[in-house]
C-alpha atoms as a PDB file:
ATOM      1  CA  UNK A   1      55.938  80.755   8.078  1.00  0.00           C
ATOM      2  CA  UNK A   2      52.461  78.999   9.102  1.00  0.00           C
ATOM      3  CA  UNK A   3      52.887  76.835   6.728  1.00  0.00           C
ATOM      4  CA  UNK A   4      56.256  75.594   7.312  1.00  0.00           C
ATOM      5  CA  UNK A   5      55.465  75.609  11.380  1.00  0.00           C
ATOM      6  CA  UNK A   6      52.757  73.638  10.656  1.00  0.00           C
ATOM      7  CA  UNK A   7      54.972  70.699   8.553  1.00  0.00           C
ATOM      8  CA  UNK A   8      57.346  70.794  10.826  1.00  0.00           C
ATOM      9  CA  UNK A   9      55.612  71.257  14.304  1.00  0.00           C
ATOM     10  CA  UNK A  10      52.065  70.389  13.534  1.00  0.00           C
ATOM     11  CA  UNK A  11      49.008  71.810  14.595  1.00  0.00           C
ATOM     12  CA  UNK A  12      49.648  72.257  18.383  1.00  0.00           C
ATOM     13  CA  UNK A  13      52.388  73.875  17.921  1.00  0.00           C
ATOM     14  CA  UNK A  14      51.652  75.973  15.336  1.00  0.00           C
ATOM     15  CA  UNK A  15      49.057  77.694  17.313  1.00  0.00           C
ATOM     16  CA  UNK A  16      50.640  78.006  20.702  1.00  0.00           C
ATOM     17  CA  UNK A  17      53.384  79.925  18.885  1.00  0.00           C
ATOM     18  CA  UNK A  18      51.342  81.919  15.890  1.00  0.00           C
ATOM     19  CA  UNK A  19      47.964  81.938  17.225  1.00  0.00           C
ATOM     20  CA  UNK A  20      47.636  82.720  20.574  1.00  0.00           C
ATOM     21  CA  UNK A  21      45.255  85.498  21.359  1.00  0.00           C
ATOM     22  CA  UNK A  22      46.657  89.139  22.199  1.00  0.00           C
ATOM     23  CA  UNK A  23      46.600  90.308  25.304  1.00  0.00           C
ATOM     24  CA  UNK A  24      43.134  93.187  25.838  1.00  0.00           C
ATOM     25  CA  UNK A  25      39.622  93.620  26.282  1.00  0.00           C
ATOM     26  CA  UNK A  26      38.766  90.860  23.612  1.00  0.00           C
ATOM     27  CA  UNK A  27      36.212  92.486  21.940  1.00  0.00           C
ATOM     28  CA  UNK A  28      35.568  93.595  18.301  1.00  0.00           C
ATOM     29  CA  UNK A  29      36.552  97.058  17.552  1.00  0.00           C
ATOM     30  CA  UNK A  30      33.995  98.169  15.219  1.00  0.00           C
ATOM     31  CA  UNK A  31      34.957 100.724  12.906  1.00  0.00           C
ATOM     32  CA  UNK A  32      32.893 101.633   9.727  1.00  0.00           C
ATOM     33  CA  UNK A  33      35.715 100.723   7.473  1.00  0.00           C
ATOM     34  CA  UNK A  34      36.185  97.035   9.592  1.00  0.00           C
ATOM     35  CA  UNK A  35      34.982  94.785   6.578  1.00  0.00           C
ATOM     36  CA  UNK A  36      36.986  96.605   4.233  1.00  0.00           C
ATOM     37  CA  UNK A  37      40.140  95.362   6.276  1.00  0.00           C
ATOM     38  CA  UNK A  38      38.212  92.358   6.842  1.00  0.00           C
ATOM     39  CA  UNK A  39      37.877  91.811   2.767  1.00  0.00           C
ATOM     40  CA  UNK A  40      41.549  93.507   2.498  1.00  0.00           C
ATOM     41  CA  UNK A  41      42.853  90.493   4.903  1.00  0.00           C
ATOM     42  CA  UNK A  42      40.798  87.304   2.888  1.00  0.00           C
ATOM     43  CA  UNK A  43      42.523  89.245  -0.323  1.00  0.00           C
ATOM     44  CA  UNK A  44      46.152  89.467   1.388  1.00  0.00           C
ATOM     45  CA  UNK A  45      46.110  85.582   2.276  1.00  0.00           C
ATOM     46  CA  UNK A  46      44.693  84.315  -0.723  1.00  0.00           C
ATOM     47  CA  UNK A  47      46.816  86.235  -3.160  1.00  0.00           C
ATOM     48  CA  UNK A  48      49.869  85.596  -0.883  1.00  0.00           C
ATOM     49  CA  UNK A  49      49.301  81.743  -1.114  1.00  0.00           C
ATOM     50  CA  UNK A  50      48.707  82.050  -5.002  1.00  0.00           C
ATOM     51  CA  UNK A  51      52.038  83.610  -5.494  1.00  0.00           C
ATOM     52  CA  UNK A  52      53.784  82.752  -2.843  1.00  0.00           C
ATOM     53  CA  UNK A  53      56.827  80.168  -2.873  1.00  0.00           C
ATOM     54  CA  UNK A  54      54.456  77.808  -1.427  1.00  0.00           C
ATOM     55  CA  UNK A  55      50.852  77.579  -1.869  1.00  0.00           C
ATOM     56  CA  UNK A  56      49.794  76.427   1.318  1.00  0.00           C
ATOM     57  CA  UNK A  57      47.312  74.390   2.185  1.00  0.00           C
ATOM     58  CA  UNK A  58      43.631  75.435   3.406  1.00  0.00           C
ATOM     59  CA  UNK A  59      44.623  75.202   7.318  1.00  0.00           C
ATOM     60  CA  UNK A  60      47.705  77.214   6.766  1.00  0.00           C
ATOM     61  CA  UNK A  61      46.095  80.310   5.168  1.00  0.00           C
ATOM     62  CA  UNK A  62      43.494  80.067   7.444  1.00  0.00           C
ATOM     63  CA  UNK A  63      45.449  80.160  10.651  1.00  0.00           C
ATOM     64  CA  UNK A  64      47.739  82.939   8.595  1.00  0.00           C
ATOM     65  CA  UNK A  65      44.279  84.621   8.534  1.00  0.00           C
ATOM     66  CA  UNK A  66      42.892  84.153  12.625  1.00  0.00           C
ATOM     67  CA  UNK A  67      46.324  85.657  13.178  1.00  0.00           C
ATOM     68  CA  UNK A  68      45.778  89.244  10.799  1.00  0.00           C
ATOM     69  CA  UNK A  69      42.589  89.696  12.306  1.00  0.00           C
ATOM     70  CA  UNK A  70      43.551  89.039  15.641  1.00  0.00           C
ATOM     71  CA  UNK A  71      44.067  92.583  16.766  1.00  0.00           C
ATOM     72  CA  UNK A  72      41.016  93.513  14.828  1.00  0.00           C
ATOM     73  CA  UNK A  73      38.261  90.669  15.644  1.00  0.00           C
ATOM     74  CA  UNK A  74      38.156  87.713  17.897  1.00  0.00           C
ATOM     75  CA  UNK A  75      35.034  86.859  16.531  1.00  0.00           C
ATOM     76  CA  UNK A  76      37.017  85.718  13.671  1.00  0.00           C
ATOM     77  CA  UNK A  77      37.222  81.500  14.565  1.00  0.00           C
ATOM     78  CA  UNK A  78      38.957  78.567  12.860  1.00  0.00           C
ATOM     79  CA  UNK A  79      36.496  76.202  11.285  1.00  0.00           C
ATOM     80  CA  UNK A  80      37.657  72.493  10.468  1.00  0.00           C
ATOM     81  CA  UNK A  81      35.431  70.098   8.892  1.00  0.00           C
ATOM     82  CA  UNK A  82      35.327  67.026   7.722  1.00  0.00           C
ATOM     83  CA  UNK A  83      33.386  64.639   4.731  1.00  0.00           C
ATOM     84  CA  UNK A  84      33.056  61.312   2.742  1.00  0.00           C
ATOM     85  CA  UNK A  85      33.987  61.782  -0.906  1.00  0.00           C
ATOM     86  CA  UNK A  86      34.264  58.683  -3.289  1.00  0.00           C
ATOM     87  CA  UNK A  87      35.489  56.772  -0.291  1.00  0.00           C
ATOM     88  CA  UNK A  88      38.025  58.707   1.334  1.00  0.00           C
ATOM     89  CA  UNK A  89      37.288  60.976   4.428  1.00  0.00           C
ATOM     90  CA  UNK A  90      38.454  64.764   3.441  1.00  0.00           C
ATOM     91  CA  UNK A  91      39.144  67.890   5.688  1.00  0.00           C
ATOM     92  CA  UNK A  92      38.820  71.488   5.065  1.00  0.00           C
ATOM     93  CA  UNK A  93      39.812  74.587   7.599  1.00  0.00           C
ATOM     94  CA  UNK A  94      37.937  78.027   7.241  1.00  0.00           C
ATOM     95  CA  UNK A  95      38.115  81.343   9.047  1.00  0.00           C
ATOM     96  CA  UNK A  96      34.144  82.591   9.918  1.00  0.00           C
ATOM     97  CA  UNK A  97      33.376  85.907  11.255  1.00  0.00           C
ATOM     98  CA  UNK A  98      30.020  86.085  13.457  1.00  0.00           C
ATOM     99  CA  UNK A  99      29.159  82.799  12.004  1.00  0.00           C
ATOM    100  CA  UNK A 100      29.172  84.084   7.744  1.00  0.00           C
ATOM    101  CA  UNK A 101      33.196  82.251   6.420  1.00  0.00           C
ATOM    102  CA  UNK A 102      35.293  84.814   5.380  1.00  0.00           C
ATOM    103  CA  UNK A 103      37.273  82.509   2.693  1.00  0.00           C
ATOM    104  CA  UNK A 104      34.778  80.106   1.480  1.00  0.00           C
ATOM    105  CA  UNK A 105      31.200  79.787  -0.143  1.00  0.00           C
ATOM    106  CA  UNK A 106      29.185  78.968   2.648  1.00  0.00           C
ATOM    107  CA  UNK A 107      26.675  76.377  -0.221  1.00  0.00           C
ATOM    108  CA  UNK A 108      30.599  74.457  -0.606  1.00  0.00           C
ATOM    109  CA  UNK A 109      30.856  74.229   3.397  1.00  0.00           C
ATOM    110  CA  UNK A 110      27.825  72.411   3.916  1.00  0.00           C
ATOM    111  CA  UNK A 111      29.058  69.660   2.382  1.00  0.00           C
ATOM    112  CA  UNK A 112      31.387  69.626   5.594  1.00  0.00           C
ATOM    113  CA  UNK A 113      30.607  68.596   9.473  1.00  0.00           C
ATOM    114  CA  UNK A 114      32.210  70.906  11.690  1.00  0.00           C
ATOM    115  CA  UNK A 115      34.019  69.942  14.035  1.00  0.00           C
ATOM    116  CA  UNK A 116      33.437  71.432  17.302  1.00  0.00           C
ATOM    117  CA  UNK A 117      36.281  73.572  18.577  1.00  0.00           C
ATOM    118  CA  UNK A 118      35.204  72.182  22.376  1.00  0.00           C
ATOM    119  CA  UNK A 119      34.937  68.361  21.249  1.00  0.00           C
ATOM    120  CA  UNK A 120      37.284  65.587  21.627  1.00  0.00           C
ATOM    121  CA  UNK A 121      39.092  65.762  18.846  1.00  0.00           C
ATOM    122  CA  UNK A 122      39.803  69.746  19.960  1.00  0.00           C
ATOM    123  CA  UNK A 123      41.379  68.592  23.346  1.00  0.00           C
ATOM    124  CA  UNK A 124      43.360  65.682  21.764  1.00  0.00           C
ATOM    125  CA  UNK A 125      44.624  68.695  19.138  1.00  0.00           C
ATOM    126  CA  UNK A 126      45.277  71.600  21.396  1.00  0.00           C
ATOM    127  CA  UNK A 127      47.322  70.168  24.044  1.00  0.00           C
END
């Protein structure tokens, strides 16, 4: 459903309606078994866009992702960066987790310069 919100809506809208923070305390409840669900989650969204009737794309399953662990962790964040490759300026989302990415090798990510979630580009996005 991400995915399709996302082609038809864009980004905005897509998370005003899927990924707006629950209501609560906001804090991380920290259970011993809370990177098992954490790992079970990365698992879920990867193996859902695999064989899934669409595979998504990496900002799809990543905003899929911020919105499992939203009742668990809000120190799970959306990453987006951006580099030069052969010419042509790519982009790549991410979910991290105090700072370590959940569904990425951190050695492929620095490659990429994050974008910061409170720069200009953020404000022209979520509003």
């Amino acid at each position: 459903m991400i995915h399709l919100t996302l082609r038809l809506f864009g980004l905005a809208r897509t998370v005003r309606v899927w990924c707006v923070p629950a209501p609560g305390p906001g804090t991380d409840r920290q259970t011993p078994d809370a990177s098992i669900v954490l790992d079970d989650a990365v698992w879920a969204v990867r193996h859902a866009g695999a064989r899934g009737i669409v595979e998504g794309t990496c900002l799809s399953r990543a905003l899929t992702l911020i919105k499992l662990l939203q009742g668990l962790s809000p120190a799970a964040e959306l990453r987006i960066g951006i580099r030069r490759a052969e010419g042509a300026l790519l982009a790549h989302a991410w979910v991290e987790h105090r700072g370590v990415p959940l569904t990425d090798d951190p050695e492929g990510l620095r490659a990429y310069l994050n974008i910061d979630p409170g720069g200009d580009l953020a404000r022209v996005i979520w509003k």
